[in-house]
Every structure is written in C-alpha cells, then in structure tokens.
Protein backbone atom coordinates (compact mmCIF):
# COMPACT_ATOMS: atom_id res chain seq x y z
CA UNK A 1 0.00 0.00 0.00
CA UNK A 2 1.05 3.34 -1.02
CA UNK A 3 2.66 5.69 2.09
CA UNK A 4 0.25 8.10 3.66
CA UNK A 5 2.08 11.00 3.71
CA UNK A 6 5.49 12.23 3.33
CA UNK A 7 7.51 14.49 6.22
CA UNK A 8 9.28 17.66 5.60
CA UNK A 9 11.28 18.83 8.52
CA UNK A 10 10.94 22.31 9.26
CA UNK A 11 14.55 24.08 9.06
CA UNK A 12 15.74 26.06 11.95
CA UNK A 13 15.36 25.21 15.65
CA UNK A 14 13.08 22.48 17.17
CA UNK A 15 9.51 23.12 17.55
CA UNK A 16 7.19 22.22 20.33
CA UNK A 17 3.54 22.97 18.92
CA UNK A 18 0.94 22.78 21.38
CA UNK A 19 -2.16 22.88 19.66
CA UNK A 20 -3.32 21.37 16.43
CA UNK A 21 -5.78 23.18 14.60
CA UNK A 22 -7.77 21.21 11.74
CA UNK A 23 -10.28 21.83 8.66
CA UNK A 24 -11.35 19.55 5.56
CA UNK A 25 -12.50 20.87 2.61
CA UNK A 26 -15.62 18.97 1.43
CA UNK A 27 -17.65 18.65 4.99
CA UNK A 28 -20.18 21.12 5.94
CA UNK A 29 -19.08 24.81 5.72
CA UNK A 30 -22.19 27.13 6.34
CA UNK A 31 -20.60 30.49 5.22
CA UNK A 32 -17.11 28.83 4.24
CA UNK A 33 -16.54 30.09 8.07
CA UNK A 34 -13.54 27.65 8.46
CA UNK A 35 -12.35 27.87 5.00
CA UNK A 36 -12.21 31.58 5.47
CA UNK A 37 -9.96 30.92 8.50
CA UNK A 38 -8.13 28.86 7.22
CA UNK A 39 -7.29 31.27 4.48
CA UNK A 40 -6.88 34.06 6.77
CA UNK A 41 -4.06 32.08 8.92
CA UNK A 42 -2.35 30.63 5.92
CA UNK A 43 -2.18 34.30 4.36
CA UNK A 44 -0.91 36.48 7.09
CA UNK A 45 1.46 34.10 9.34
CA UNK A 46 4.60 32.61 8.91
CA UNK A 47 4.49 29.05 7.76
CA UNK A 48 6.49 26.14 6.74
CA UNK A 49 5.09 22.84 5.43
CA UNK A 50 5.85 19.77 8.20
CA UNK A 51 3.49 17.06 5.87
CA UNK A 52 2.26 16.11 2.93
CA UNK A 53 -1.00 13.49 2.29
CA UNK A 54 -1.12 11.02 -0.43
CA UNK A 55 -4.27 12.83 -1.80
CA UNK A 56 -4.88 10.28 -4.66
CA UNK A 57 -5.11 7.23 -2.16
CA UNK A 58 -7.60 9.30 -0.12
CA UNK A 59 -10.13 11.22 -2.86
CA UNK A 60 -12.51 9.98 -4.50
CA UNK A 61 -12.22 11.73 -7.71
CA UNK A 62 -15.30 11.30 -9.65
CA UNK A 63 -17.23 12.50 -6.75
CA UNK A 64 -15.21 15.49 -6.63
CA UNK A 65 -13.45 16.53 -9.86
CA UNK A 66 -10.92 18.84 -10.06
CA UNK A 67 -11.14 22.00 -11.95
CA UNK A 68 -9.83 21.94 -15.10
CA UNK A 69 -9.24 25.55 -17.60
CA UNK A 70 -9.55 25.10 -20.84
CA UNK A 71 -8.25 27.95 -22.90
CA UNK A 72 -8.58 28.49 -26.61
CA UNK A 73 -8.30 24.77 -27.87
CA UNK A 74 -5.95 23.58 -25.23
CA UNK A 75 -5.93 22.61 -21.35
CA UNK A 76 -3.93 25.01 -19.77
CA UNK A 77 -4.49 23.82 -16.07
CA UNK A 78 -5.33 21.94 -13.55
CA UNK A 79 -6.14 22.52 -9.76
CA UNK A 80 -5.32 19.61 -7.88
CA UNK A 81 -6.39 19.18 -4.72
CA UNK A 82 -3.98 19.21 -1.63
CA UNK A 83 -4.26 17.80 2.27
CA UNK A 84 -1.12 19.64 4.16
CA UNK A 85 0.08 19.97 7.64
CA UNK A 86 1.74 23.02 8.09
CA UNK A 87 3.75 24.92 10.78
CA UNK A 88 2.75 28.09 11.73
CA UNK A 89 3.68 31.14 14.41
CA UNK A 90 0.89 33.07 15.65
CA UNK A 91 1.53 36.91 16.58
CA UNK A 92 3.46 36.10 19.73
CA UNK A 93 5.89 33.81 17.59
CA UNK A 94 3.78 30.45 19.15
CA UNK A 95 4.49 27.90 17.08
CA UNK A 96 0.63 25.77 15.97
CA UNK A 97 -0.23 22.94 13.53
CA UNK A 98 -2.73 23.63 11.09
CA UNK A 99 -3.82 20.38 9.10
CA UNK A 100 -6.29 21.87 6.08
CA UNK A 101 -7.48 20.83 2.47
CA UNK A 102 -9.49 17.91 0.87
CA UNK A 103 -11.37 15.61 3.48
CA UNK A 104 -10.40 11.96 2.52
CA UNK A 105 -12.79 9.90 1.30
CA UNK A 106 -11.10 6.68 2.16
CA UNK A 107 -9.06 5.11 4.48
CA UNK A 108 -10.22 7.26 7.47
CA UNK A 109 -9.07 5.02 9.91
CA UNK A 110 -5.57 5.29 8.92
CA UNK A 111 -5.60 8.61 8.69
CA UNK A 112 -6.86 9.08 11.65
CA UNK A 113 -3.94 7.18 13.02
CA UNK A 114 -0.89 9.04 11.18
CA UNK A 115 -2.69 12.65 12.37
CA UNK A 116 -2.74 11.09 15.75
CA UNK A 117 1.17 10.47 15.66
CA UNK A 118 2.53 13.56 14.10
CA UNK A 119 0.57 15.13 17.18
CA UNK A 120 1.51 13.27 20.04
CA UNK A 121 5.23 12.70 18.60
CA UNK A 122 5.29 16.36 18.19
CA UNK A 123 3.79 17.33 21.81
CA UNK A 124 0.27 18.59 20.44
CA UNK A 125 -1.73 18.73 23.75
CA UNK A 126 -4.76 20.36 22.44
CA UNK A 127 -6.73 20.13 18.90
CA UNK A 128 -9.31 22.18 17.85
CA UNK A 129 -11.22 21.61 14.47
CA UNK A 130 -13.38 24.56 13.22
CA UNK A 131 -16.19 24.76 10.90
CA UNK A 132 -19.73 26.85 10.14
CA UNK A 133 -23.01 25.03 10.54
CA UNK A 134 -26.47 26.98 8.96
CA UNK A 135 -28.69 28.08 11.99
CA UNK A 136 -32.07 30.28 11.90
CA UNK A 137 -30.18 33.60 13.16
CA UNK A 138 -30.19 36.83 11.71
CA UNK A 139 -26.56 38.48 10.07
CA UNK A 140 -27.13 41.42 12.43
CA UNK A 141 -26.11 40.07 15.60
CA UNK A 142 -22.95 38.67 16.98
CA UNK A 143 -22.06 35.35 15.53
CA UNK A 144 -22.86 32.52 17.84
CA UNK A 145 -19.63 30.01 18.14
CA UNK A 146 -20.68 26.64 20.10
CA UNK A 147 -18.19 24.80 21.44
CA UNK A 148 -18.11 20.84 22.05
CA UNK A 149 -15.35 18.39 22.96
CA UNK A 150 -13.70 15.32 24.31
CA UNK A 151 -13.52 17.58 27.63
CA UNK A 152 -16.91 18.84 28.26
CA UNK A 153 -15.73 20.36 31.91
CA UNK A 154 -12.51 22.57 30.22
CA UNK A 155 -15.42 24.26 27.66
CA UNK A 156 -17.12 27.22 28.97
CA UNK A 157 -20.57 27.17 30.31
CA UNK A 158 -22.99 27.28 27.38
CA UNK A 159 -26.28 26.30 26.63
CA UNK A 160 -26.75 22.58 25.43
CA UNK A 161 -27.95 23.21 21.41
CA UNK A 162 -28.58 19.54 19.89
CA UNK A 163 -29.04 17.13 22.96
CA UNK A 164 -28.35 13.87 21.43
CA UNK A 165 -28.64 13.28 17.77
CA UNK A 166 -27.42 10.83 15.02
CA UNK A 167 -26.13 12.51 12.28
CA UNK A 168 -23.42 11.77 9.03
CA UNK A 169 -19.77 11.94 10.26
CA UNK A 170 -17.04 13.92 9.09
CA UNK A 171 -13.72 13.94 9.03
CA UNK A 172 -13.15 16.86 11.58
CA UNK A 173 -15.71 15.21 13.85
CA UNK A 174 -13.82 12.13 13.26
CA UNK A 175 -10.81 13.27 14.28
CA UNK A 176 -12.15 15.07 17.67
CA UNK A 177 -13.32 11.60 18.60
CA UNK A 178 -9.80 9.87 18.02
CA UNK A 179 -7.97 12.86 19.25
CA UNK A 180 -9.81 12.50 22.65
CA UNK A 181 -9.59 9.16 22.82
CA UNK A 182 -5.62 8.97 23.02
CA UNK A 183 -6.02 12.00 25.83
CA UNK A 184 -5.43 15.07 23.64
CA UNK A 185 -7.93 18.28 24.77
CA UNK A 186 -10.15 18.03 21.69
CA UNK A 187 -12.81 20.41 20.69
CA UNK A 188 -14.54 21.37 17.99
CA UNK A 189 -15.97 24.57 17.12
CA UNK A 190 -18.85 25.39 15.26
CA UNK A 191 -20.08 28.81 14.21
CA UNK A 192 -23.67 29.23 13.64
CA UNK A 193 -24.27 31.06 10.10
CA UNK A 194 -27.39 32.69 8.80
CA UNK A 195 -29.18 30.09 7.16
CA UNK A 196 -30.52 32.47 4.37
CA UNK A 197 -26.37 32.99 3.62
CA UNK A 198 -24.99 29.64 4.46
CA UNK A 199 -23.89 29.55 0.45
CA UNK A 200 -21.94 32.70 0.89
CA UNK A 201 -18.90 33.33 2.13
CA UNK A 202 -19.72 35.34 5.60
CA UNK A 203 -16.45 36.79 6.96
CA UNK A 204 -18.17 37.53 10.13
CA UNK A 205 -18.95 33.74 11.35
CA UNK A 206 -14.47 33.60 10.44
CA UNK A 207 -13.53 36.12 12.58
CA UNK A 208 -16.21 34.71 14.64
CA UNK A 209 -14.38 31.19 14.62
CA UNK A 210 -10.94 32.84 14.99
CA UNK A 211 -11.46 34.80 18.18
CA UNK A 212 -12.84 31.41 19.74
CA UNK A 213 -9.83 29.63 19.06
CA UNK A 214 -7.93 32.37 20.55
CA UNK A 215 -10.03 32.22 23.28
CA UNK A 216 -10.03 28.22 23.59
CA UNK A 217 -5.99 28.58 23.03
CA UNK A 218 -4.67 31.47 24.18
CA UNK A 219 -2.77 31.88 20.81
CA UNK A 220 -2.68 35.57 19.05
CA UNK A 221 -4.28 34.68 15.84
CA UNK A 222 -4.69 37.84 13.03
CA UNK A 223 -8.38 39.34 13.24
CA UNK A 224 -8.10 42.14 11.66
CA UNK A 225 -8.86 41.48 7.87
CA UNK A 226 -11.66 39.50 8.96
CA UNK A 227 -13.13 41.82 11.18
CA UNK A 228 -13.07 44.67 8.51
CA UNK A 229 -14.11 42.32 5.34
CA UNK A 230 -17.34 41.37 8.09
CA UNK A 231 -17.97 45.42 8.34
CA UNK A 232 -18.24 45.62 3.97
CA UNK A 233 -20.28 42.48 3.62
CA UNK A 234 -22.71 43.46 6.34
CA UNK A 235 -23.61 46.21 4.31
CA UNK A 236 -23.93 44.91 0.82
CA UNK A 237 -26.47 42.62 2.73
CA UNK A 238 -28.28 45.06 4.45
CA UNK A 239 -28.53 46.82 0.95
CA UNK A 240 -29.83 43.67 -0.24
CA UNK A 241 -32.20 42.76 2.36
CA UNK A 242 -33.55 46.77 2.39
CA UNK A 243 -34.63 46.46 -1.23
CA UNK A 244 -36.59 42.77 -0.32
CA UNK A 245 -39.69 43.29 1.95
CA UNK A 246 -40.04 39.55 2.55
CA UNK A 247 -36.27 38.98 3.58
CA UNK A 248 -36.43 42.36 5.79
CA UNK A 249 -39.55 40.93 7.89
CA UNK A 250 -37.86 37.34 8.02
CA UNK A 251 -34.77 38.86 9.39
CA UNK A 252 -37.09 41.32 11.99
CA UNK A 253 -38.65 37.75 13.55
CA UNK A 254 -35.58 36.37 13.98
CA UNK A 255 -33.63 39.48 15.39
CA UNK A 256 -36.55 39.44 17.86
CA UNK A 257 -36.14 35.62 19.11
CA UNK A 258 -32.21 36.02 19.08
CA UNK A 259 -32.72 38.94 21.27
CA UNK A 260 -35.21 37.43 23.45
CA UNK A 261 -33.25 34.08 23.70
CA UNK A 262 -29.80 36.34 24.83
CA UNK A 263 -31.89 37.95 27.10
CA UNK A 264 -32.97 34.60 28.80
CA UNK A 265 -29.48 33.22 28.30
CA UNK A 266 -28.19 35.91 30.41
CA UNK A 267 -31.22 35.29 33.32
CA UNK A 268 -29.71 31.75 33.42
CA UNK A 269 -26.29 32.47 33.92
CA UNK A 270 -25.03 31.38 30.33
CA UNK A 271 -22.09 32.79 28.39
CA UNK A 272 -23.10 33.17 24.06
CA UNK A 273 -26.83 32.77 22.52
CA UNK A 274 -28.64 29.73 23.19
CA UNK A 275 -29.88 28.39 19.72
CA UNK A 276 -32.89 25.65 21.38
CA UNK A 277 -36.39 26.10 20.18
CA UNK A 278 -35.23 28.11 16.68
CA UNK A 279 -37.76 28.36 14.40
CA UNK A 280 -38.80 25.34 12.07
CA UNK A 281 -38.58 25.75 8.25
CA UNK A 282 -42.22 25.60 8.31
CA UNK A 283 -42.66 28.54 10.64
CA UNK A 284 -39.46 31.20 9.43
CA UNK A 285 -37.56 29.51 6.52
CA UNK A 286 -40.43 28.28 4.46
CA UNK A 287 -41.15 32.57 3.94
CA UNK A 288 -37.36 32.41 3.29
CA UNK A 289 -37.40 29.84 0.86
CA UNK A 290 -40.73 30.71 -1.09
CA UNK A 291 -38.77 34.15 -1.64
CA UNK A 292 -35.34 32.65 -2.35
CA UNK A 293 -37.19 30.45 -5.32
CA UNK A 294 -38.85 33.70 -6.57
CA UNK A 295 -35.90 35.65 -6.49
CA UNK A 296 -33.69 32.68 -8.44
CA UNK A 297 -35.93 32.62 -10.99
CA UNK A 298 -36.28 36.83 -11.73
CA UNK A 299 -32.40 37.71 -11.48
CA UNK A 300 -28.77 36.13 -11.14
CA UNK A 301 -27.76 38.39 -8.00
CA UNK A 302 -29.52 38.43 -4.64
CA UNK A 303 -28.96 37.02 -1.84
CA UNK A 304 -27.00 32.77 -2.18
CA UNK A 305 -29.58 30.34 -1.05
C-alpha cells in the first residue's frame, strides 16, 4: 500500500507545537466560516510545510473533480487538490499545527492514526477543528460560536444546542473523537451562520471562529482582515435585504427571538446565545425559501440560497 504522507522537517530550531488546529474541505461549511480561517491564517502568518498526504489514495475523484481551464483549444491547467500539515507562528511567535485541504474519502481510519502520531510525537496537547453550521439567526447580531469536545468540563458554560442526535460523520468530527480518545484536549468549534447565507462566504462567522480559538488557546491569531471584510459584507447585505420586503420581515422575527433568547441566556447564567427552540422551516424559513425560489428565478444576484 502506497505511504500516507510524506515528512518535511521544518529548518531552523526544534519546535514544540501545542495545539493542532484542523479543517477539511468537502464537509459542511455554512458560510465557508472555516475555509475563510483557514485562508486568513495561511495568508498572514509565517508558515512552513511539516506534511504532505497522499491525496490520490484518499479522494474519491469522480465525486469530486478537479477543476480543469480550458483555454482556446488547449488545457492550460489543472487545480489539484492538496491535504497539508503546516507549521505556523501566531503573533506572539507560538508555534501551531494547522492540518487543512481535501477531506479523505477513504481510508479514514488510517488517517486518523498518522494525524494522531505527528501530534503526540510532536507534543500537540490540544486540537481544535473549526467549521460553520447553517442556523435560523439573523446576520445582524454577533455570531454565535458553540463549542463541544472530548472535555466537556474545560469548555465554557454554554447552553446545550442539539441534545443527542445521530447525524453523518465527518472527518473533523472524526478526528475530535480519536484525538480524545488517546487523551489530547479536543474540541470542535462550530459557528452558527445565517441560514438564508450559508452559500456565501460570511467573513463575520471567520472572525467569529478565529477569536474562539484564541479564546479556547490562548494563541494571538490575526483578526483584523476578517473583522473589517465582516464590516463591507454586512452592508452589501443590508442593501440587499432593504430592497426585499419579505427577507427584511424574516430577518425582523428572527432578530426578535435572538434577542429574546440572549436575554434569557443571560437570566440563566449562560455565556453566548442559546440556539434551542429556533424556528422550524415551516414557521421562518419556508417565507425564506418561497422568496429565495422567486428571487432565483427573476435575477442572477440576490442574496445565495
């Protein structure tokens, strides 16, 4: 069988990373919230690559074909797809893992098992995976991060959003499993992302994911581009949503239960937004929908549904 993945040691001094962050292309992404992250870190901190994945043992090509440009008559290009483990420093010169790219779809279990010794045989005591999940919350107020983990009692207190549910497995939910099953401090964070958006990228619910990280860590991670690209898209879609009666009154009801569920989270005692007892589809995002369909079907712009 073909080797997993292929080391390339850093140059320089040792390193001692202490947390492992992690994100797979290909899983659920409401608002590309991690991807954006992931983006954001790669772009604006020092990095060198520690590991490289066999990608064609683990993707499943015709389920996922690369993009391919074809330019007067001839292929010009090809963008294959990568899975990397890199090294990076935050702001205070911490050194951090961050695994990203194509979620495998085969041989988890291995994989699983290689991530799980480049951390422990490179010290990683905590892991954190990071992603954006659609919720039935308006763009106007803070983004929601919920936190979850192989630890509950190191997360902070927080209402409880799912109970217990069955639900398709991912790779990044994978790995917080295995992570936490060998004793690493796994967690995985999830920011909640308008659901009207959740095709969109939505800079907010990234700088929403970053700051948790930072606060789960205590590493400096880079806000600031987030922050400001969050400020411009908030108001292209309140320019959107001003010239759409039914979007405006859909985001009105649910401004008014997010404020009346903080308000209740705060009378209990809990830090963040509880999300329990959201709206069905039926009762908000059927509105939502019936407009989305209309919309889709009398122009190419508008708000991504």
């Amino acid at each position: 069988m073909r080797q997993l993945y292929t080391v390339e040691h850093p140059a320089g001094e040792p390193v001692s990373p202490r947390v492992l962050l992690h994100y797979f292309d290909g899983a659920m992404d409401a608002g590309h919230a991690g991807s954006l992250a992931v983006d954001q870190l790669v772009m604006t901190l020092p990095h060198t690559r520690v590991a490289t994945f066999d990608i064609d043992s683990l993707l499943d090509y015709r389920a996922r074909r690369p993009v391919m440009t074809f330019d007067h008559n001839t292929y010009s290009d090809a963008a294959m797809p990568e899975l990397v483990l890199d090294l990076l420093q935050d702001d205070d010169g911490e050194d951090l893992l961050l695994l990203h790219g194509s979620e495998p779809d085969y041989r988890w279990q291995e994989f699983a098992d290689a991530v799980i010794h480049l951390a422990v045989s490179m010290g990683v005591s905590q892991a954190v995976g990071i992603s954006g999940i659609p919720m039935a919350i308006p763009h106007t107020r803070p983004t929601y991060v919920h936190a979850h983990g192989s630890q509950p009692d190191k997360l902070n207190s927080q209402t409880e959003v799912f109970g217990r549910v069955e639900l398709p497995g991912s790779m990044g939910a994978f790995l917080e499993l295995r992570l936490g099953e060998v004793g690493i401090d796994s967690r995985g964070l999830s920011a909640s992302i308008p659901h009207y958006i959740a095709r969109d990228d939505f800079p907010q619910g990234a700088a929403a994911l970053l700051r948790a990280v930072a606060e789960n860590t205590g590493l400096a991670l880079p806000l600031g581009d987030l922050e400001a690209a969050a400020n411009v898209n908030r108001a292209e879609i309140d320019a959107e949503a001003a010239q759409q009666p039914e979007v405006s009154a859909v985001v009105s009801a649910l401004e008014a239960q997010y404020d009346a569920m903080l308000q209740q989270a705060e009378d209990l005692g809990f830090e963040g937004t509880p999300t329990l007892d959201l709206p069905s589809a039926d009762e908000i995002g059927a509105r939502l929908e019936a407009f989305l369909e209309a919309n889709e079907n009398t122009s190419g712009d508008g708000l991504q549904h």
